[in-house]
N, C-alpha and C. Protein backbone atom coordinates (compact mmCIF):
# COMPACT_ATOMS: atom_id res chain seq x y z
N UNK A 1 109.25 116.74 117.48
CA UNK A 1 109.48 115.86 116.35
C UNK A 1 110.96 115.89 115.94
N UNK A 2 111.98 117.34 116.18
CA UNK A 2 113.17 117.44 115.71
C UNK A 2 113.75 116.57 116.42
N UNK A 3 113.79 116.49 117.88
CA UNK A 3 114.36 115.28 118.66
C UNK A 3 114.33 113.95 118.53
N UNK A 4 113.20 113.42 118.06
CA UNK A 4 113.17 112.02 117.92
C UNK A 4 113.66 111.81 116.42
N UNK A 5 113.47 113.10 115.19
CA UNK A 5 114.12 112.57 114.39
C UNK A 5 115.67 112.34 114.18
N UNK A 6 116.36 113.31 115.12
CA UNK A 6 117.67 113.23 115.74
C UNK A 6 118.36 112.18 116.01
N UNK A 7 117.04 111.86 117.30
CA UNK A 7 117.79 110.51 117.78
C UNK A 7 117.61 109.18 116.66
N UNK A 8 116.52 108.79 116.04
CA UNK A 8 116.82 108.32 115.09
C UNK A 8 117.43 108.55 113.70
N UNK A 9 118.34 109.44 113.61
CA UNK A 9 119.43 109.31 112.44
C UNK A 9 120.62 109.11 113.52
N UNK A 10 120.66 109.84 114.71
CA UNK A 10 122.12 109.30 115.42
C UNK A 10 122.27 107.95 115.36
N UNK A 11 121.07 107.22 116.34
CA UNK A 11 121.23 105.59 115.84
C UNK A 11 120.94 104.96 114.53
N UNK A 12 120.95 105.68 113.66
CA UNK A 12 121.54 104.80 112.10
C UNK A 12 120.29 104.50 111.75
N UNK A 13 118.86 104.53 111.89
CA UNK A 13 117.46 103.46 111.85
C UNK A 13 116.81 104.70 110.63
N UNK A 14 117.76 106.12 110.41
CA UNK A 14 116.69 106.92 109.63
C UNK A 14 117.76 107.93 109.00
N UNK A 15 117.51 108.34 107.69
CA UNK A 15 118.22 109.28 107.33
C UNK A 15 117.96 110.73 106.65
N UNK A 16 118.26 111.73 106.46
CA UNK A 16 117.39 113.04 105.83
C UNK A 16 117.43 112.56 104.97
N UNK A 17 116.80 113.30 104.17
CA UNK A 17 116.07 113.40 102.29
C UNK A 17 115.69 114.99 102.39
N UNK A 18 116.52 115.29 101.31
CA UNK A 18 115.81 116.75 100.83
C UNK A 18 114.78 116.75 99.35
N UNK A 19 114.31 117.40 99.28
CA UNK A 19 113.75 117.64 98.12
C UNK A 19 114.12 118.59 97.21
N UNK A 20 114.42 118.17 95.82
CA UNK A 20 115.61 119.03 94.88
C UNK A 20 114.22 120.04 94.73
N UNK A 21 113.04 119.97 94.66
CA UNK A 21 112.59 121.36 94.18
C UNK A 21 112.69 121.96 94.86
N UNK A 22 112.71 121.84 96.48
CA UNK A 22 112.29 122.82 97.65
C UNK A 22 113.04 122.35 98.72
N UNK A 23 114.21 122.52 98.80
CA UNK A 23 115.23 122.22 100.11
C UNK A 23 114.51 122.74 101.66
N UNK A 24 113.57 123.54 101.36
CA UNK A 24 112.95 123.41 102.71
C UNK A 24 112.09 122.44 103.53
N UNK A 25 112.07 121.40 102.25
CA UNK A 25 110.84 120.22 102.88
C UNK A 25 112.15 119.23 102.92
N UNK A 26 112.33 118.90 104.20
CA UNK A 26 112.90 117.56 104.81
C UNK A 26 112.02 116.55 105.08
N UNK A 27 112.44 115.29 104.42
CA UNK A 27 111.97 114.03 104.46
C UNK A 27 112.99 113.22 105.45
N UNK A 28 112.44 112.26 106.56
CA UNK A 28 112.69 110.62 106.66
C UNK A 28 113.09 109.78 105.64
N UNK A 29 114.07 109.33 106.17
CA UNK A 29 114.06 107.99 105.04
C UNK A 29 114.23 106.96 105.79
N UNK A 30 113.95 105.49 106.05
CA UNK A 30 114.30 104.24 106.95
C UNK A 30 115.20 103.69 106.08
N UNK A 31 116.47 103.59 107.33
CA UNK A 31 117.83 102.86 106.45
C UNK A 31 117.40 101.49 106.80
N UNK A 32 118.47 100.32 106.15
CA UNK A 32 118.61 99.15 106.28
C UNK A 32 118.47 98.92 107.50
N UNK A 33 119.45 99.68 108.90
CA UNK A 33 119.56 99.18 109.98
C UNK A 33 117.83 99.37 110.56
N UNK A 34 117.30 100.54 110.07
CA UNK A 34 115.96 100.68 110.55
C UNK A 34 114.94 99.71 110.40
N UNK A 35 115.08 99.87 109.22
CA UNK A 35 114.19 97.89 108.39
C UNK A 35 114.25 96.69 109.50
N UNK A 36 115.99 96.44 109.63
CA UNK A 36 115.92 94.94 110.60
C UNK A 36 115.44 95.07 111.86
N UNK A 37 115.64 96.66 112.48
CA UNK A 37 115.02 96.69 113.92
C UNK A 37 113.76 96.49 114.10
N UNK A 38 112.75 97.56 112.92
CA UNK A 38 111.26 97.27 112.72
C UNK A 38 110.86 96.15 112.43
N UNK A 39 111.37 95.04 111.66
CA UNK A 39 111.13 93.80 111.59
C UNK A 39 111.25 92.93 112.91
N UNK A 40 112.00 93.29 113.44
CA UNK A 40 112.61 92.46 115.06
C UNK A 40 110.98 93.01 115.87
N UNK A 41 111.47 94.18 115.65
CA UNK A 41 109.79 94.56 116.97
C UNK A 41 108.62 94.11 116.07
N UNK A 42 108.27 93.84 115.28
CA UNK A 42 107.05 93.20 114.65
C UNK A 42 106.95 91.87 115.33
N UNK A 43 107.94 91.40 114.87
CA UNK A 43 108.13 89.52 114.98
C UNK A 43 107.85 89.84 116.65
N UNK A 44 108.17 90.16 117.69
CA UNK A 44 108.13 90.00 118.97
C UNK A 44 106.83 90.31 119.32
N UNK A 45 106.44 91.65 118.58
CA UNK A 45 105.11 92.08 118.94
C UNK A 45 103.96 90.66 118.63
N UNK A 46 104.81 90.14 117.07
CA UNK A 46 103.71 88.42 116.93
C UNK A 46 103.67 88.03 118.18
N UNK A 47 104.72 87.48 118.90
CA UNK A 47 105.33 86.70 119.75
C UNK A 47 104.54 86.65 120.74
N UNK A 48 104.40 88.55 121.06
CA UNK A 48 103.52 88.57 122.49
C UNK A 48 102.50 88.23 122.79
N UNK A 49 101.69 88.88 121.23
CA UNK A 49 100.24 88.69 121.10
C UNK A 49 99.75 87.21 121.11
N UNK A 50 101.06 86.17 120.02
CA UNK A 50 100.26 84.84 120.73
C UNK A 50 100.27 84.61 122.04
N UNK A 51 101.80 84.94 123.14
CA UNK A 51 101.47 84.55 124.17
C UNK A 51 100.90 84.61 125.03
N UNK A 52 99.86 86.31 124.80
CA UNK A 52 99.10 87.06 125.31
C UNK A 52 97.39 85.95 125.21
N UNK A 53 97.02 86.03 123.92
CA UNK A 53 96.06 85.23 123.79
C UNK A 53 95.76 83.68 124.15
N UNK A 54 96.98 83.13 124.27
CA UNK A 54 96.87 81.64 124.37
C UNK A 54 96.18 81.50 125.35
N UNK A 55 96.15 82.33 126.32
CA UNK A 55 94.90 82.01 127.40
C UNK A 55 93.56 81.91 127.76
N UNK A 56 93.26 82.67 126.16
CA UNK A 56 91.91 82.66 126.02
C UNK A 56 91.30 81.58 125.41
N UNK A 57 89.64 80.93 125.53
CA UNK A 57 89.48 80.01 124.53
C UNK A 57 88.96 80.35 123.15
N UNK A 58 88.65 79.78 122.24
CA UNK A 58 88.13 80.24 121.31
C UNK A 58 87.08 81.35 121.04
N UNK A 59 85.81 80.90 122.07
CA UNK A 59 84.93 81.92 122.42
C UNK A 59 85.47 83.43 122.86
N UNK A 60 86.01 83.09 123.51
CA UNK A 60 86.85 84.34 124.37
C UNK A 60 87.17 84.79 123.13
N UNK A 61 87.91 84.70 122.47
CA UNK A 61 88.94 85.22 121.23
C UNK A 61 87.65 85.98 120.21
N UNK A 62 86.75 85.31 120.25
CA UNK A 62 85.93 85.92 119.25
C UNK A 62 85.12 86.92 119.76
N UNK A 63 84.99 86.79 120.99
CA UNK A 63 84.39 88.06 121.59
C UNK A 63 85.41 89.16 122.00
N UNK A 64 86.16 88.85 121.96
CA UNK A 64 87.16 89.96 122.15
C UNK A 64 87.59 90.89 120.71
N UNK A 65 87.15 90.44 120.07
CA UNK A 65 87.16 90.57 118.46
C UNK A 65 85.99 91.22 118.41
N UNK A 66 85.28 90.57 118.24
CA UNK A 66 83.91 91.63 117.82
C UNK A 66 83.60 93.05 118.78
N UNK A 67 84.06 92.86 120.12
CA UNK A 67 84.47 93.93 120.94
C UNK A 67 85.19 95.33 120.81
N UNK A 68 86.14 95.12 120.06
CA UNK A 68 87.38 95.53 119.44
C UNK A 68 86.91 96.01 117.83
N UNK A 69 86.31 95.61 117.44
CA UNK A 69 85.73 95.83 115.96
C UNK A 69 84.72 96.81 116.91
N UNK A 70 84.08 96.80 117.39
CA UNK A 70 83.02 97.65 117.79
C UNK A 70 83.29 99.23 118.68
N UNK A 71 84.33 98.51 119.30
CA UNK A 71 85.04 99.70 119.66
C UNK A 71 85.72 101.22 118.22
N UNK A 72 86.34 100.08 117.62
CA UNK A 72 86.91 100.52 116.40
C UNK A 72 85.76 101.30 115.90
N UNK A 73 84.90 101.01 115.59
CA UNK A 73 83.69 101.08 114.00
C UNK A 73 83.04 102.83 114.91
N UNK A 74 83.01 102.79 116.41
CA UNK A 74 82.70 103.94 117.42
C UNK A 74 83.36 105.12 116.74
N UNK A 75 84.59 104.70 116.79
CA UNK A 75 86.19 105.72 116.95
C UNK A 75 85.69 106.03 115.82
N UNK A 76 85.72 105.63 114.46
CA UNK A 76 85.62 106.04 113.24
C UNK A 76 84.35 107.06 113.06
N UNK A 77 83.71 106.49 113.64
CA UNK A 77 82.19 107.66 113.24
C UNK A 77 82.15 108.81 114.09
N UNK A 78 82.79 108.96 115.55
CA UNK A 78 83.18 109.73 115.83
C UNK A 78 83.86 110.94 115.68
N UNK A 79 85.03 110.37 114.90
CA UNK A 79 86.23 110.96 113.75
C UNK A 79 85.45 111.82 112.82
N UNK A 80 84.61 111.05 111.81
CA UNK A 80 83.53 111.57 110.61
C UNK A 80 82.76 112.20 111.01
N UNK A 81 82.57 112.29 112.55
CA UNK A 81 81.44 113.23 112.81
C UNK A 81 81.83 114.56 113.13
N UNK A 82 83.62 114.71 113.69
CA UNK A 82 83.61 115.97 114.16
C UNK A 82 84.27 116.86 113.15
C-alpha cells in the first residue's frame, strides 16, 4: 500500500493528511490533478461500456442484467454468510 501511495503523491493525483490528534494515522487526500484524471477514466470507462454494449440487442441487455444482478445478490449472501 506504501508504494502505490508513493507513486501517487509523486504524480501529484494524492497528498498526505495527518491527523492533529494522532500524527500516527496518515490519511490520502485526492488533489485537483487527481479529480481531473478520475473524471477522464470515468468518462472513458462510459465510453467503453457503450461501445462494448452497442452490440447487444435489447433483450440481450436485459438478460445480461438480470444475470449480473444475480450473480451480485450470490456474492452478497455469501459475504453474510461467512
Amino acid at each position: 500500500m506504501t508504494n502505490i501511495a508513493n507513486r501517487l503523491i509523486k504524480m501529484g493525483f494524492a497528498e498526505r493528511k495527518y491527523d492533529e490528534q494522532d500524527r500516527r494515522n496518515v490519511f490520502l487526500a485526492i488533489t485537483d490533478k487527481g479529480l481531473e484524471i478520475l473524471k477522464e477514466a470515468q468518462q472513458k470507462g462510459q465510453e467503453l461500456r457503450i461501445e462494448l454494449f452497442q452490440v447487444l440487442s435489447e433483450e440481450e441487455v436485459q438478460q445480461f442484467q438480470a444475470t449480473h444482478e444475480k450473480l451480485l445478490k450470490n456474492l452478497e449472501e455469501q459475504k453474510e454468510g461467512s
